[in-house]
N, C-alpha and C. Protein backbone atom coordinates (compact mmCIF):
# COMPACT_ATOMS: atom_id res chain seq x y z
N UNK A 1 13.74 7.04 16.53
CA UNK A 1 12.48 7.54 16.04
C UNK A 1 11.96 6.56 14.98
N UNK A 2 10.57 6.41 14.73
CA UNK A 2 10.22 5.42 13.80
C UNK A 2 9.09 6.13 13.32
N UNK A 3 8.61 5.64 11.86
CA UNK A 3 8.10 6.63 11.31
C UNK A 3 7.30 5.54 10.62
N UNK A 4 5.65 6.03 10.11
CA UNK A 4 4.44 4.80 9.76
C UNK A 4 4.45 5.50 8.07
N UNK A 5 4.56 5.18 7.37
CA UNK A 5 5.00 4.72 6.02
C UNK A 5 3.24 4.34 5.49
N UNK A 6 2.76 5.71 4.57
CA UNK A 6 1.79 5.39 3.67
C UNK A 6 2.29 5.28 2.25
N UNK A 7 2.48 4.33 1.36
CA UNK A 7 2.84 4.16 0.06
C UNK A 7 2.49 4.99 -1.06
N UNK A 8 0.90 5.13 -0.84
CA UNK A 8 0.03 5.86 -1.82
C UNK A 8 0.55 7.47 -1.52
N UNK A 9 0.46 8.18 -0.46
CA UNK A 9 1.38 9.33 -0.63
C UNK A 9 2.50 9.70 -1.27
N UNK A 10 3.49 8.87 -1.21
CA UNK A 10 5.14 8.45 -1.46
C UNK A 10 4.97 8.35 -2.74
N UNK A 11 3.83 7.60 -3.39
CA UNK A 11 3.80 7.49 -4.54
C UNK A 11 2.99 8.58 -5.21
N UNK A 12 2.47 9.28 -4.55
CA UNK A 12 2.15 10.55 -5.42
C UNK A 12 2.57 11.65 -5.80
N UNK A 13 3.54 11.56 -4.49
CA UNK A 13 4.45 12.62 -4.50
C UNK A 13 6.05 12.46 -5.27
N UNK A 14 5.89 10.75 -6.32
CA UNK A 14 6.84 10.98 -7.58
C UNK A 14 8.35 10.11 -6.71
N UNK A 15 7.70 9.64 -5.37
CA UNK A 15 8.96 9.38 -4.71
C UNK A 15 8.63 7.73 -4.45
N UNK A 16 9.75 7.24 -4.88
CA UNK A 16 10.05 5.99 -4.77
C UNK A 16 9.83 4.93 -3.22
N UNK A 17 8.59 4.46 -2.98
CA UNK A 17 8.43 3.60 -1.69
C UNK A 17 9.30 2.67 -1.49
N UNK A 18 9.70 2.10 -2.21
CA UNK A 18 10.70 1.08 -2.00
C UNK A 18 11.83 1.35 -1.39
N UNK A 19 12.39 2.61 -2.17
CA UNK A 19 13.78 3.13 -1.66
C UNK A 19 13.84 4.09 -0.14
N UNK A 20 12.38 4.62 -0.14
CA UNK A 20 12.43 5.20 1.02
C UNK A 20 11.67 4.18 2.34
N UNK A 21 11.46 3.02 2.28
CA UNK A 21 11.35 1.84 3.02
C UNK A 21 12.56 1.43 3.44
N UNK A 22 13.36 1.40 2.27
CA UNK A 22 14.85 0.65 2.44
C UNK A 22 16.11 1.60 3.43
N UNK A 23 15.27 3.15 2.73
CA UNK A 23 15.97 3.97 3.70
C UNK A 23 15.81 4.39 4.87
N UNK A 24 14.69 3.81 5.58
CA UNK A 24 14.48 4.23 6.99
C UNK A 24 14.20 2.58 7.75
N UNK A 25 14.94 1.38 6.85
CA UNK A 25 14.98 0.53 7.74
C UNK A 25 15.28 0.30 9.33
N UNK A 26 14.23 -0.61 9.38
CA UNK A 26 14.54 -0.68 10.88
C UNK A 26 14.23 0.34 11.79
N UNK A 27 13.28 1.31 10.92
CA UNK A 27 12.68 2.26 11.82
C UNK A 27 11.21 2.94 11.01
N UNK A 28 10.49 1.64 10.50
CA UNK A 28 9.30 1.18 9.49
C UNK A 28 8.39 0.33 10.29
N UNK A 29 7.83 0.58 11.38
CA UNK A 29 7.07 -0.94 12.13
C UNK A 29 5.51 -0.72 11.44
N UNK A 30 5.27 0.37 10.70
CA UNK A 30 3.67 0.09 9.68
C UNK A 30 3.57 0.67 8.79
N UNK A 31 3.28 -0.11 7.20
CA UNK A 31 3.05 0.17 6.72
C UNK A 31 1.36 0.60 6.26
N UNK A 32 0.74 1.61 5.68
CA UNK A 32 -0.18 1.87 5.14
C UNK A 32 0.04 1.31 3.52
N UNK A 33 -0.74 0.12 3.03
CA UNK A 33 -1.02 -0.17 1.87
C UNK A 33 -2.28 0.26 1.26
N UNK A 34 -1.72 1.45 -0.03
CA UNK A 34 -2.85 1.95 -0.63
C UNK A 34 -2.34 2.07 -2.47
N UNK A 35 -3.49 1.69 -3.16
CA UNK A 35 -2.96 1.75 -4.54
C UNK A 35 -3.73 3.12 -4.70
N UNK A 36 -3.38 3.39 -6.22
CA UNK A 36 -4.22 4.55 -6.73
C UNK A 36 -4.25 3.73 -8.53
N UNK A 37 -5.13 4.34 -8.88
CA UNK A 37 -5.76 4.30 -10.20
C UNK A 37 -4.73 4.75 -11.46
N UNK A 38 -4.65 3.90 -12.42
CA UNK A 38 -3.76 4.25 -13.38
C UNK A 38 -4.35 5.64 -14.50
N UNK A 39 -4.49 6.51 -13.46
CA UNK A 39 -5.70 7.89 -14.52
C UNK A 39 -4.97 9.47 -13.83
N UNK A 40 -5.16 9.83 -14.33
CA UNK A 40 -4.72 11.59 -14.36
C UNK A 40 -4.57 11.93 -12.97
N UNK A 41 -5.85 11.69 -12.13
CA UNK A 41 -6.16 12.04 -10.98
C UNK A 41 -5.52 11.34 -9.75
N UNK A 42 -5.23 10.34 -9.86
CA UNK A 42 -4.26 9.07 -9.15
C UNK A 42 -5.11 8.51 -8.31
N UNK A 43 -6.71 8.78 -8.18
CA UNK A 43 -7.55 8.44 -6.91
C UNK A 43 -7.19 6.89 -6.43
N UNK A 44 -7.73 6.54 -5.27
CA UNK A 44 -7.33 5.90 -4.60
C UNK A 44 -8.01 4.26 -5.15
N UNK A 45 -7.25 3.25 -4.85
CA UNK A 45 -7.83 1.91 -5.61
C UNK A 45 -7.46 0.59 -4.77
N UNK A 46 -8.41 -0.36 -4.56
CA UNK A 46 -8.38 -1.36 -3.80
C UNK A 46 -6.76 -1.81 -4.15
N UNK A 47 -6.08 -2.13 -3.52
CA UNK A 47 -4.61 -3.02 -3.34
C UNK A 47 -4.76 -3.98 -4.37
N UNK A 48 -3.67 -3.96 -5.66
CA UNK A 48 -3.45 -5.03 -6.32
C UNK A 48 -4.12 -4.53 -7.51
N UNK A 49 -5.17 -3.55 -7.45
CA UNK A 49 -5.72 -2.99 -8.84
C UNK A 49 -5.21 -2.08 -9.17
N UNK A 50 -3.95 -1.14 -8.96
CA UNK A 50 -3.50 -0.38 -9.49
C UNK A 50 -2.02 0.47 -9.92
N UNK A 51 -1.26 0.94 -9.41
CA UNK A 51 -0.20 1.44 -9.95
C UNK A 51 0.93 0.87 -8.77
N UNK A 52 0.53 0.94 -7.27
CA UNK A 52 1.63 -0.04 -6.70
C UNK A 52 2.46 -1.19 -6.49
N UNK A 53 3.70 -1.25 -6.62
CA UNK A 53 4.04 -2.63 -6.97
C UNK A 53 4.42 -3.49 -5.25
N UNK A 54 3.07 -4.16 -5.17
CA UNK A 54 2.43 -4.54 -3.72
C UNK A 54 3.49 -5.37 -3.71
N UNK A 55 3.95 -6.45 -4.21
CA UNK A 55 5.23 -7.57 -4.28
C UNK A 55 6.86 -7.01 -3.58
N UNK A 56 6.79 -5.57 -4.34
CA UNK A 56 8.33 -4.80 -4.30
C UNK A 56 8.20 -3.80 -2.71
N UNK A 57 7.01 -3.64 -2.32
CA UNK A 57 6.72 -2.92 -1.06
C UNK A 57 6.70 -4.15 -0.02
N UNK A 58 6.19 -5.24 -0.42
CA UNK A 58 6.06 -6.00 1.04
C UNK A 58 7.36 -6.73 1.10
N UNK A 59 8.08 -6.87 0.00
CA UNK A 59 9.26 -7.46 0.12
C UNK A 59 10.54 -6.59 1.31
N UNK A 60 10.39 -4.92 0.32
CA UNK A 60 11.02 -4.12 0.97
C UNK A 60 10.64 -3.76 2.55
N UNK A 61 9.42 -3.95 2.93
CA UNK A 61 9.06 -3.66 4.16
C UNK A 61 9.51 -5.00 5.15
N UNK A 62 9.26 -6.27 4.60
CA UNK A 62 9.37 -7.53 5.65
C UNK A 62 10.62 -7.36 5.71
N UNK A 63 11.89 -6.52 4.59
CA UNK A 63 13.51 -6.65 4.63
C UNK A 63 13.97 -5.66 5.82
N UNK A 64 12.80 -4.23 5.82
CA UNK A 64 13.01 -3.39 7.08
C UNK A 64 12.78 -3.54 8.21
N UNK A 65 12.23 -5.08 7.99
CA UNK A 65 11.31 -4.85 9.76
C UNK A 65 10.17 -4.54 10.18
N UNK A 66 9.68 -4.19 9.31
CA UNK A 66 7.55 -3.98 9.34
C UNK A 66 7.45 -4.66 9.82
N UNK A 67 6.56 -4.52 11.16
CA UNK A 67 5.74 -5.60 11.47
C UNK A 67 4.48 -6.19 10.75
N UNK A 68 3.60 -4.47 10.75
CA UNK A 68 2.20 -4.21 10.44
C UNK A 68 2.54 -3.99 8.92
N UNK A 69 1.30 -4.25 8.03
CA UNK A 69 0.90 -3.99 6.78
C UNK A 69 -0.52 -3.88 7.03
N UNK A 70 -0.58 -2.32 6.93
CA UNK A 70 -2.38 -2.02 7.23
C UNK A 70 -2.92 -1.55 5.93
N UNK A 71 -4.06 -1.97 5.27
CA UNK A 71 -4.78 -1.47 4.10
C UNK A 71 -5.63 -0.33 4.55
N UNK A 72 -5.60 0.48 4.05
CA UNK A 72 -6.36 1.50 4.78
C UNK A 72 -7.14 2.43 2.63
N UNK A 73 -8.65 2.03 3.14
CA UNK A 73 -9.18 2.83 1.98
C UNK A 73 -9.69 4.16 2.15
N UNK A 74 -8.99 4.95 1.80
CA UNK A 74 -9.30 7.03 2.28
C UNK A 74 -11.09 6.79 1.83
N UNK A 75 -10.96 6.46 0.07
CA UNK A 75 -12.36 6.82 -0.62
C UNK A 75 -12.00 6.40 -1.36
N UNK A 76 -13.37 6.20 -2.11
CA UNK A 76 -14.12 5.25 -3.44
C UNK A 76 -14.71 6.51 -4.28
N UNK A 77 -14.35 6.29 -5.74
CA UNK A 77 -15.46 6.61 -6.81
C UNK A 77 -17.01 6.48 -6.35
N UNK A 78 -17.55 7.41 -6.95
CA UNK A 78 -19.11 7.24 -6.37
C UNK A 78 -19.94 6.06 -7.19
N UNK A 79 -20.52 5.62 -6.00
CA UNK A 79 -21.58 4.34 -6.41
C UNK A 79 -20.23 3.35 -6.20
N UNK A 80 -19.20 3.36 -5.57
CA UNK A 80 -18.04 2.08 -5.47
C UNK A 80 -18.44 1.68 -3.68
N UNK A 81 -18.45 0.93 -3.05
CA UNK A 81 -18.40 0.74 -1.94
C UNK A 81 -17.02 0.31 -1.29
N UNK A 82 -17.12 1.38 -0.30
CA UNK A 82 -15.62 1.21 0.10
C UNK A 82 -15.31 -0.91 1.23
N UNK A 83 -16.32 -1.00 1.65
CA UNK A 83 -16.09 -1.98 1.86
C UNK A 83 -16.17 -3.73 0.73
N UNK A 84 -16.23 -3.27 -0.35
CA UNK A 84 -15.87 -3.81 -1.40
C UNK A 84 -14.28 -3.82 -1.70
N UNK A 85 -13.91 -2.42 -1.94
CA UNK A 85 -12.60 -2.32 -2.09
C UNK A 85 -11.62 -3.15 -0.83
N UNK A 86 -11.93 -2.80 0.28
CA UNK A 86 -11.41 -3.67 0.82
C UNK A 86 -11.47 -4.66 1.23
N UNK A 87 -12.65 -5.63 0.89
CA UNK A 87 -12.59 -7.04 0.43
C UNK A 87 -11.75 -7.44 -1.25
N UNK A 88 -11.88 -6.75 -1.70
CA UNK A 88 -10.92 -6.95 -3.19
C UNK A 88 -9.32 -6.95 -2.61
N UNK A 89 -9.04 -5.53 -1.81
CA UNK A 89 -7.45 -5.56 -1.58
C UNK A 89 -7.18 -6.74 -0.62
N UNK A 90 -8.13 -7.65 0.59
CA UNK A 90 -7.17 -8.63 1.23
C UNK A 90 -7.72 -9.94 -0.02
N UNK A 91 -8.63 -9.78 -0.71
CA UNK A 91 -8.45 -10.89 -1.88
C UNK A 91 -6.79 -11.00 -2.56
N UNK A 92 -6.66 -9.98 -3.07
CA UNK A 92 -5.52 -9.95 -3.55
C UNK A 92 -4.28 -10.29 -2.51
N UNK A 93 -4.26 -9.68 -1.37
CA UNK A 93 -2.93 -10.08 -0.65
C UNK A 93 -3.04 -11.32 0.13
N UNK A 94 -4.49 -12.11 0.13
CA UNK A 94 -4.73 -13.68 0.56
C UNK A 94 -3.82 -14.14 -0.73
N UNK A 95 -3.84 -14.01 -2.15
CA UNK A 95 -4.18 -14.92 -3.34
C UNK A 95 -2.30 -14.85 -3.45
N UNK A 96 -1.78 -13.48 -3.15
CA UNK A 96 -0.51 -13.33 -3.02
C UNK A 96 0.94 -13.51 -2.11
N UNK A 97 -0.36 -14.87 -0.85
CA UNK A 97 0.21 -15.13 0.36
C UNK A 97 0.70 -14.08 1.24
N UNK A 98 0.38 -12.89 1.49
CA UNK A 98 0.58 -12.16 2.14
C UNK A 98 -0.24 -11.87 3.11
N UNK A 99 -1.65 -12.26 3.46
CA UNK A 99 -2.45 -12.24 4.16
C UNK A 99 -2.83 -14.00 4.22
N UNK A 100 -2.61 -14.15 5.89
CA UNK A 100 -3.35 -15.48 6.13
C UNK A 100 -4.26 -15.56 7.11
């Protein structure tokens, strides 16, 4: 069985992505990369601007066997354009060699 791995959930729910990447190695072929906002509410935030540690997830995922690393933006703050955000998050994972 293999199971698609959203970070930003995992991480809201207080539970460690890394360790639960590491624990269903080899049965991880996509990840969902999503940050959230360092604020009360945890809303959702372009990749690289916020509370996920994108370095410690793609490391742990390329160690499980991910193939895929998909950015996926739920929603934006109002007046934010979501296709902004996700030109900011593959800025960041171009600048971090993770996207070529």
């Amino acid at each position: 069985m293999k199971v698609e791995l959203d970070v930003y959930w995992l991480k809201k729910a207080g539970i460690s992505e890394v360790e639960y990447i590491h624990r269903y190695a080899g049965r991880v072929p996509f990840i969902h990369l999503k940050d959230m906002e360092d604020a009360p509410d945890r809303f959702f935030a372009a990749v690289g601007s916020g509370l996920l540690d994108v370095g410690a997830v793609m490391s742990a995922g390329t160690e499980a066997g991910t193939e895929w690393f998909i950015v996926e933006q739920d929603a934006c703050r109002e007046g934010v354009s979501p296709m902004e955000e996700v030109k900011r998050s593959a800025a960041y994972l171009k600048a971090g060699g993770w996207l070529v």
